[in-house]
Protein backbone atom coordinates (compact mmCIF):
# COMPACT_ATOMS: atom_id res chain seq x y z
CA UNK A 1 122.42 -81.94 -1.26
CA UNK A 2 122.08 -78.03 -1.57
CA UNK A 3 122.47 -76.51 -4.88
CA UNK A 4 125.88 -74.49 -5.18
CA UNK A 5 124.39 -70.87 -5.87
CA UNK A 6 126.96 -68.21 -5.75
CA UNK A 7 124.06 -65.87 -5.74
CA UNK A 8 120.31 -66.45 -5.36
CA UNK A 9 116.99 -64.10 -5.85
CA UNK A 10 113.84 -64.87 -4.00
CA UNK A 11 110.86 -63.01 -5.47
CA UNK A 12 112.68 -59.72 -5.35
CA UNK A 13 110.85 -56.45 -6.59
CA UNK A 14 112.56 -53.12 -7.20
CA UNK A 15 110.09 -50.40 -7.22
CA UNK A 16 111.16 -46.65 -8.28
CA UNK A 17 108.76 -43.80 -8.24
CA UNK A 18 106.87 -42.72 -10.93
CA UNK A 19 107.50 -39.03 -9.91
CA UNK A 20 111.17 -37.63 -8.85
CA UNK A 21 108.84 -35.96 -5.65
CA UNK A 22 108.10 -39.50 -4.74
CA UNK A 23 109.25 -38.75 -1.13
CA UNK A 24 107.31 -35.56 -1.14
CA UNK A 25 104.13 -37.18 -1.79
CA UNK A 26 104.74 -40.02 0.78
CA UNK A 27 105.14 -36.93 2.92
CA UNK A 28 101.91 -35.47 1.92
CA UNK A 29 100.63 -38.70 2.03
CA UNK A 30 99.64 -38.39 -1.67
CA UNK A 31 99.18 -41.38 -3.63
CA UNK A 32 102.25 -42.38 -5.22
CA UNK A 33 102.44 -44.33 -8.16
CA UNK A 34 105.61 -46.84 -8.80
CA UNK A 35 107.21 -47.74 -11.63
CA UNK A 36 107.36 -51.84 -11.31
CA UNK A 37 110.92 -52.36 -12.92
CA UNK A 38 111.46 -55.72 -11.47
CA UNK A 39 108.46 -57.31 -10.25
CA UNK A 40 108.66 -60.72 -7.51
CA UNK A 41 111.28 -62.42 -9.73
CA UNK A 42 112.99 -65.73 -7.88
CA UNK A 43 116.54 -66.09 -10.02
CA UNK A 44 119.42 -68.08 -9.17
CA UNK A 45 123.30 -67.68 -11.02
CA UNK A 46 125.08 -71.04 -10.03
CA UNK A 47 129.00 -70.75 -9.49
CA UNK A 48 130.88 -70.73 -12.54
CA UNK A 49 128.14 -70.60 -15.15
CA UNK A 50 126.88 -67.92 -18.07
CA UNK A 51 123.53 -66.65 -17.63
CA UNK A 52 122.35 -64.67 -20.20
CA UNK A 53 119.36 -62.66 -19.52
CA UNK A 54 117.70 -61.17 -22.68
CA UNK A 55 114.62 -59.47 -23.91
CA UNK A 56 113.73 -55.59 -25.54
CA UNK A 57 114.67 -52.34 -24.04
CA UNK A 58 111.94 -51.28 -20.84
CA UNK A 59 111.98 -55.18 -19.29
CA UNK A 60 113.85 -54.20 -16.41
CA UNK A 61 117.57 -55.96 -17.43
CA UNK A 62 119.47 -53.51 -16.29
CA UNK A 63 117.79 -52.74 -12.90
CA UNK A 64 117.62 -56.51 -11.94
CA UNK A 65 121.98 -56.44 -13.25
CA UNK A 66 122.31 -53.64 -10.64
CA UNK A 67 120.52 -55.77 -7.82
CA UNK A 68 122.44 -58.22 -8.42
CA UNK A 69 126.04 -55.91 -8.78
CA UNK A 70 124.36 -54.08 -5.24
CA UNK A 71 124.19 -51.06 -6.42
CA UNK A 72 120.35 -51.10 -5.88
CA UNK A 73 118.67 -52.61 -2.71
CA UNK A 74 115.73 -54.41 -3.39
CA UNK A 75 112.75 -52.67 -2.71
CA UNK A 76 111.23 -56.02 -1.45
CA UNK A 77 112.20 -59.99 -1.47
CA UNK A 78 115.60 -61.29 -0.44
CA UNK A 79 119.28 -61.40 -2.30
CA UNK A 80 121.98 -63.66 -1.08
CA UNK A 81 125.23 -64.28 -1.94
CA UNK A 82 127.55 -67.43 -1.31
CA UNK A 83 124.39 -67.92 1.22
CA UNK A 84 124.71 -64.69 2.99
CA UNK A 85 122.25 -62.42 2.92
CA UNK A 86 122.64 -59.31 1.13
CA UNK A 87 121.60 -55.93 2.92
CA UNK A 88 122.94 -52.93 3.98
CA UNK A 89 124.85 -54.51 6.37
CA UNK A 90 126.78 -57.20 4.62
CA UNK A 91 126.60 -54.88 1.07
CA UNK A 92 130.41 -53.54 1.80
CA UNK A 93 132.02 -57.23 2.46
CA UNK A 94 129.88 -58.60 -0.56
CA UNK A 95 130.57 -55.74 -3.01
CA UNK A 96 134.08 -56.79 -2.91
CA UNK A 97 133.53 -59.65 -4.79
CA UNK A 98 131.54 -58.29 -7.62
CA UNK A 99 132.09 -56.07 -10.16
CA UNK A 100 129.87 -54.42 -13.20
CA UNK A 101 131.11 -53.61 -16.76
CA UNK A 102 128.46 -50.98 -17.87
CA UNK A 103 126.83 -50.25 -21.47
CA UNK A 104 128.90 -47.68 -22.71
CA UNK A 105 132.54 -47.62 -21.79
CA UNK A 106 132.70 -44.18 -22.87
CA UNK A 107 130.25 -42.81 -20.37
CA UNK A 108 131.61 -44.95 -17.29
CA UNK A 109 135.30 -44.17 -17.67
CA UNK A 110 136.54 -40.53 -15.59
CA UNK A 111 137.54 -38.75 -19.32
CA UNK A 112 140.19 -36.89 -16.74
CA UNK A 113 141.33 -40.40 -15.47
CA UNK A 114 144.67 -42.19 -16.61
CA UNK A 115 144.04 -45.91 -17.52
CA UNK A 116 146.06 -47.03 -14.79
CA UNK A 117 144.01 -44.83 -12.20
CA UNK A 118 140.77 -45.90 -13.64
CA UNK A 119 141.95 -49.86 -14.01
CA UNK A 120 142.88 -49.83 -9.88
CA UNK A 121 139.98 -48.03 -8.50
CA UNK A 122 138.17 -50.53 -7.39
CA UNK A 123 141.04 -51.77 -5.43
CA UNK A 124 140.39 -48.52 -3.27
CA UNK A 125 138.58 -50.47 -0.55
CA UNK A 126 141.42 -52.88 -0.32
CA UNK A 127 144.81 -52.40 2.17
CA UNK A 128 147.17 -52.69 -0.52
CA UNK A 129 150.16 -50.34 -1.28
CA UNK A 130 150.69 -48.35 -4.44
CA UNK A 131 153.47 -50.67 -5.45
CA UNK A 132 151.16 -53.42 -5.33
CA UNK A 133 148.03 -51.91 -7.18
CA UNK A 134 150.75 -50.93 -9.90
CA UNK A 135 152.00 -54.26 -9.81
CA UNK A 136 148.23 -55.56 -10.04
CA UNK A 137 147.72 -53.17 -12.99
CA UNK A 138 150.51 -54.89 -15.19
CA UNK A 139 149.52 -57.93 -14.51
CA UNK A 140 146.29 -57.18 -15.15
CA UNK A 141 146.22 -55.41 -18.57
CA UNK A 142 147.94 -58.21 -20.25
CA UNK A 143 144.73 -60.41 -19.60
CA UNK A 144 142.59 -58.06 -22.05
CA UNK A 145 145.41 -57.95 -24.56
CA UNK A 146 146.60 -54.24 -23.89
CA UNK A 147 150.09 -53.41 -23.39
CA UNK A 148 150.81 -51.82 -19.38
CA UNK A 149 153.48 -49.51 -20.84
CA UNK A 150 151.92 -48.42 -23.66
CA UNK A 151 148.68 -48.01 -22.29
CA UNK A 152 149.05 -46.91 -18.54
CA UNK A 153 149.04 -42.99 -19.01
CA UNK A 154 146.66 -42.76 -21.97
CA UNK A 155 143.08 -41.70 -21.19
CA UNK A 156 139.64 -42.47 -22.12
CA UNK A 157 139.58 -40.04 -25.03
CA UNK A 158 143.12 -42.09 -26.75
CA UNK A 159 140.90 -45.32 -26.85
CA UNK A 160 139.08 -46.97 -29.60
CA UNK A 161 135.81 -48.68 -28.73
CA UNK A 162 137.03 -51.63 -28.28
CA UNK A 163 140.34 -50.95 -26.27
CA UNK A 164 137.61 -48.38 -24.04
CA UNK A 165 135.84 -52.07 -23.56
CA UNK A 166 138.63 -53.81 -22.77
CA UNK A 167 139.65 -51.28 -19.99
CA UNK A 168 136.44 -51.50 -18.49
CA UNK A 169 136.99 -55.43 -18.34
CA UNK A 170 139.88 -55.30 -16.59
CA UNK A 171 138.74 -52.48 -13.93
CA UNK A 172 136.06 -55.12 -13.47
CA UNK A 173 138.52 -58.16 -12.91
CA UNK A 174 141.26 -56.40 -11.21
CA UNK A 175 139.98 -57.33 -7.51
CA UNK A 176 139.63 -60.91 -8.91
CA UNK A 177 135.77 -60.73 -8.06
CA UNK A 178 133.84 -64.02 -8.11
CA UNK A 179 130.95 -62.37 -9.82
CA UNK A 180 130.73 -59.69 -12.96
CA UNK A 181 127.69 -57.86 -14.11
CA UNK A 182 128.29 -57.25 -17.76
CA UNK A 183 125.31 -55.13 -19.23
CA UNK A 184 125.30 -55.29 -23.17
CA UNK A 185 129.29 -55.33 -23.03
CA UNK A 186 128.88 -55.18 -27.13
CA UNK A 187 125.99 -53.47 -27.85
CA UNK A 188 128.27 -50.37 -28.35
CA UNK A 189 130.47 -51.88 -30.44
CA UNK A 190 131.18 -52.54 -34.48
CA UNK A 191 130.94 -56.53 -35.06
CA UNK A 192 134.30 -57.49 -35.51
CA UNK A 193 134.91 -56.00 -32.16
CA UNK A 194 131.82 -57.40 -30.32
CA UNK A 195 133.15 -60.73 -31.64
CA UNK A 196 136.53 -60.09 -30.43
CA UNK A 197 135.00 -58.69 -27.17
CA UNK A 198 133.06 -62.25 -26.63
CA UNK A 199 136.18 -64.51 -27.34
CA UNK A 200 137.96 -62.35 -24.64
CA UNK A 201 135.46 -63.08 -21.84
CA UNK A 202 135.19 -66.59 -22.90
CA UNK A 203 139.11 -66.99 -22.37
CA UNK A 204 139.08 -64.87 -19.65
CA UNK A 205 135.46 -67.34 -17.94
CA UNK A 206 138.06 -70.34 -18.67
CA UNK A 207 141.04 -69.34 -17.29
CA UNK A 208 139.88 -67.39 -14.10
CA UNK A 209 136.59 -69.08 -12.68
CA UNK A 210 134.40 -66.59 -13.04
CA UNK A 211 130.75 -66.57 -12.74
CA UNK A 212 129.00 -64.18 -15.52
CA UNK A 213 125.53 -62.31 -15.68
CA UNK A 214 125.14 -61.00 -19.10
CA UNK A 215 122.45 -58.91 -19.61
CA UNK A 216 121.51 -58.13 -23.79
CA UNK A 217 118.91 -57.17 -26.80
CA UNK A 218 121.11 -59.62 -28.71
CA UNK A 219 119.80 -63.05 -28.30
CA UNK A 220 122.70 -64.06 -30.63
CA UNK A 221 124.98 -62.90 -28.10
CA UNK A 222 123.58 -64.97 -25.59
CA UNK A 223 123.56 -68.24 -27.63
CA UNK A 224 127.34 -67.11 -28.28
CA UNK A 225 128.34 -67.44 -24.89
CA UNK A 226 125.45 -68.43 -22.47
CA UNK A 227 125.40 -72.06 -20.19
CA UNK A 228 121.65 -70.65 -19.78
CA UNK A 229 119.30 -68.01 -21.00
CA UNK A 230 116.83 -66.47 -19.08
CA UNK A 231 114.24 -64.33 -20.87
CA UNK A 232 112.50 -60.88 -19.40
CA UNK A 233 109.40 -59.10 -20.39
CA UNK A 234 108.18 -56.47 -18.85
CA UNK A 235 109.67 -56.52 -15.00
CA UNK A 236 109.07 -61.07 -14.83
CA UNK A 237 110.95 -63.61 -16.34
CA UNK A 238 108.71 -65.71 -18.51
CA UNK A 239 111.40 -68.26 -19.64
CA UNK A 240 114.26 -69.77 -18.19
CA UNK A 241 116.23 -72.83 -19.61
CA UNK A 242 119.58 -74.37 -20.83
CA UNK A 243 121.07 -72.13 -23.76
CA UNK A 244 120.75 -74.48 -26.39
CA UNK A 245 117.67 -75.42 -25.66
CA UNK A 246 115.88 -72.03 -25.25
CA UNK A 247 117.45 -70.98 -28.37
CA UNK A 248 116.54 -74.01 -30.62
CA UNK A 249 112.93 -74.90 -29.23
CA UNK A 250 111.48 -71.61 -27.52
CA UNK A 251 108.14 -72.08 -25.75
CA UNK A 252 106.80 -68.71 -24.56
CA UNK A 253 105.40 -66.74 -27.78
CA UNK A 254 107.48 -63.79 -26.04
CA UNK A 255 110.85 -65.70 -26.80
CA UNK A 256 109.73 -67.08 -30.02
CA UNK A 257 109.10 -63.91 -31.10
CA UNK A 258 112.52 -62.44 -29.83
CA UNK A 259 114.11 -65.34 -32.06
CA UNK A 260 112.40 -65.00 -35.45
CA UNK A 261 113.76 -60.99 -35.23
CA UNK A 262 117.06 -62.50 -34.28
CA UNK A 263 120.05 -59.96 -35.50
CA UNK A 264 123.15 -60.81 -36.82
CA UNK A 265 126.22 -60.14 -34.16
CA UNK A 266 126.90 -57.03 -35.74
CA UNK A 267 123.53 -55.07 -35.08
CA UNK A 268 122.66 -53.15 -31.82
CA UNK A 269 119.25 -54.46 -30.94
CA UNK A 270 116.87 -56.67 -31.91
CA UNK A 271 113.25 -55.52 -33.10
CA UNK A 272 111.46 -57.43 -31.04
CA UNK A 273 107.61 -58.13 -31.52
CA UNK A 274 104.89 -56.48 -32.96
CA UNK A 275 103.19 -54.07 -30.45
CA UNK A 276 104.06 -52.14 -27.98
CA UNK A 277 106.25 -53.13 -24.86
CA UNK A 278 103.61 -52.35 -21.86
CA UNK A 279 103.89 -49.76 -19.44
CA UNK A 280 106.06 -50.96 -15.90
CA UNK A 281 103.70 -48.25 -14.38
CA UNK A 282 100.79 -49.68 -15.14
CA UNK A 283 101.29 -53.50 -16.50
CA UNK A 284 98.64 -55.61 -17.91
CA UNK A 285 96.69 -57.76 -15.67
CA UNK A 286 97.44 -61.51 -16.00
CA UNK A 287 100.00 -62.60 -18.27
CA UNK A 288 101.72 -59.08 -19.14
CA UNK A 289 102.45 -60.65 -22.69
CA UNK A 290 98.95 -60.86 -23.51
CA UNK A 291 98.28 -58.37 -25.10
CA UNK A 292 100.56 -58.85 -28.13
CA UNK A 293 100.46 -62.57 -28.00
CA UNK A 294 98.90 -64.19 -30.70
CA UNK A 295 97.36 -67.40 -28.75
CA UNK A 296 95.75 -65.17 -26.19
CA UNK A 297 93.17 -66.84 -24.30
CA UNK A 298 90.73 -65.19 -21.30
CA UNK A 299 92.79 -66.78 -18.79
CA UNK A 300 95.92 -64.94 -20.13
CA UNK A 301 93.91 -61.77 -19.44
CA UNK A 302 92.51 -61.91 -15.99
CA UNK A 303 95.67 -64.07 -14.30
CA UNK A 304 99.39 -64.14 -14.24
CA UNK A 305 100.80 -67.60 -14.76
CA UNK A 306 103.82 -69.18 -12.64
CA UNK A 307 106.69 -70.43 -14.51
CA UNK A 308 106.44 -74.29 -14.42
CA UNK A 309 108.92 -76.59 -15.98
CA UNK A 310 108.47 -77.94 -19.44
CA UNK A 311 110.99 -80.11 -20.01
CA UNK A 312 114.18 -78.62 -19.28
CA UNK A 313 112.60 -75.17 -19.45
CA UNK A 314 111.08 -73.41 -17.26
CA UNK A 315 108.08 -71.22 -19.27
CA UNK A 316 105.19 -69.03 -17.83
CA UNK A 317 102.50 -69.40 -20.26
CA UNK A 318 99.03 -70.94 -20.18
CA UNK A 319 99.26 -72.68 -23.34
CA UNK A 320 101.15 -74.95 -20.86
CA UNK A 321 99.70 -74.05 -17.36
CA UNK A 322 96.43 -75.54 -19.28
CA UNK A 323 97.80 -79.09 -20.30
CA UNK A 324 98.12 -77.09 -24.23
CA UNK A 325 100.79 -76.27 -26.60
């Protein structure tokens, strides 16, 4: 019996250039160096689950949220969605049913826009009258508890944080998409709001069969809201398990480490651990954790380990690769 993905990685890579005359130097046949922000990651987001994906700033989160949302083509590996493969192609059908709520409302809503105009974008691509994208607005608002009439010709700059949030919600739910993006849809805001934020796309997950990727610093967050959890460091995911679980017995030093700087809901980030997050231009060879992992072992320096199941998690570590714990 096949596994009901509603969207499925297969050891996709996004590669950017390290310098913005990256095509130049092709041209000049120059060496070019690449900045590894996802590297051969295999990911799947089952229909109708939470999957959080969590880990510091620089481990490729977003970028791997915008292959998913298509608006970045893999550099290599395969994306498919509802078991069609995504490429250029297919991307215009497929984009249809998702949609992305970005990091900072402020910066992704047109300042010159009215609410209504910015809420029905998305139904540009759709053959559907101005009556009906009005009528899709009102009905639409409601769902993240603003007010059509009040709010329809207000703009961006009118908004508090959290109403700014909520707008970008429902631009993202408007075309009833089977998949949303959300990338740190609190992180921006105080935590009274990011708690009021959460309970909204919880109701809204219930009511409306959605299928959520959250990306986050906040591992809090993620326990919040998550079915799973699936933890990135440094362009790979080195844990991947049930949200409970990952969150209550962590295997990979990387996500025990994220939990014992755990935040309360109301801060921005976490801290992370000691040392330095490694270069995506130039990783570490073998496990990319190693060197800030305090059960380093030669192995761990010299080559990369597979994630393998332990238990219900799946963990890429050689304290487990090697029979240890």
């Amino acid at each position: 019996m096949a596994q009901d993905y509603l969207i499925e990685a297969k050891q996709v890579s996004k590669y950017f250039p390290a310098s913005k005359h990256g095509v130049i130097d092709a041209m000049l046949r120059k060496e070019i160096l690449w900045v590894k922000a996802v590297d051969r990651i295999s990911l799947n987001v089952e229909s109708h689950e939470i999957l959080s994906l969590v880990g510091e700033s620089g481990a490729g989160k977003t970028t791997l949220g915008r292959l998913f949302s298509t608006l970045e083509i893999p550099t290599e590996g395969e994306l498919t969605f509802m078991e069609e493969k995504l490429d250029k192609k297919s991307i215009r059908k497929i984009r249809q049913q998702i949609q992305m709520v970005f990091q900072n409302p402020l910066e992704s809503l047109d300042p010159r826009m009215s609410l209504r105009d910015i809420v029905v974008e998305p139904l540009a691509g759709f053959k559907l009258s101005g009556r009906e994208k009005t009528q899709m607005f009102e009905t639409t608002l409601p769902y993240v508890g603003l007010d059509p009439s009040e709010f329809s010709s207000r703009r961006p700059k009118d908004l508090s944080g959290g109403q700014r949030q909520r707008v970008a919600i429902a631009r993202a739910i408007i075309s009833n998409p089977k998949f949303v993006v959300l990338d740190e849809p609190t992180s921006a805001l105080d935590a009274s709001i990011q708690a009021q934020v959460l309970n909204l796309l919880a109701d809204l997950y219930d009511k409306h069969n959605y299928t959520y990727l959250i990306i986050t610093h906040n591992i809090a967050v993620a326990k919040f809201i998550s079915d799973r959890i699936a933890v990135m460091y440094a362009g790979r995911i080195v844990e991947l398990g049930p949200a409970e679980e990952t969150i209550d017995h962590p295997q990979h030093p990387y996500t025990q480490a994220l939990l014992k700087s755990v935040p309360m809901l109301g801060s921005k980030e976490i801290e992370g651990p000691e040392g330095e997050t490694p270069s995506l231009l130039n990783p570490p060879s073998g496990c990319r954790f190693h060197p800030r992992c305090p059960y380093v072992m030669e192995i761990c320096k010299t080559t990369e380990p597979e994630l393998i199941m332990v238990g219900s998690t799946q963990v890429a570590c050689w304290l487990f690769g090697n029979g240890k714990k």
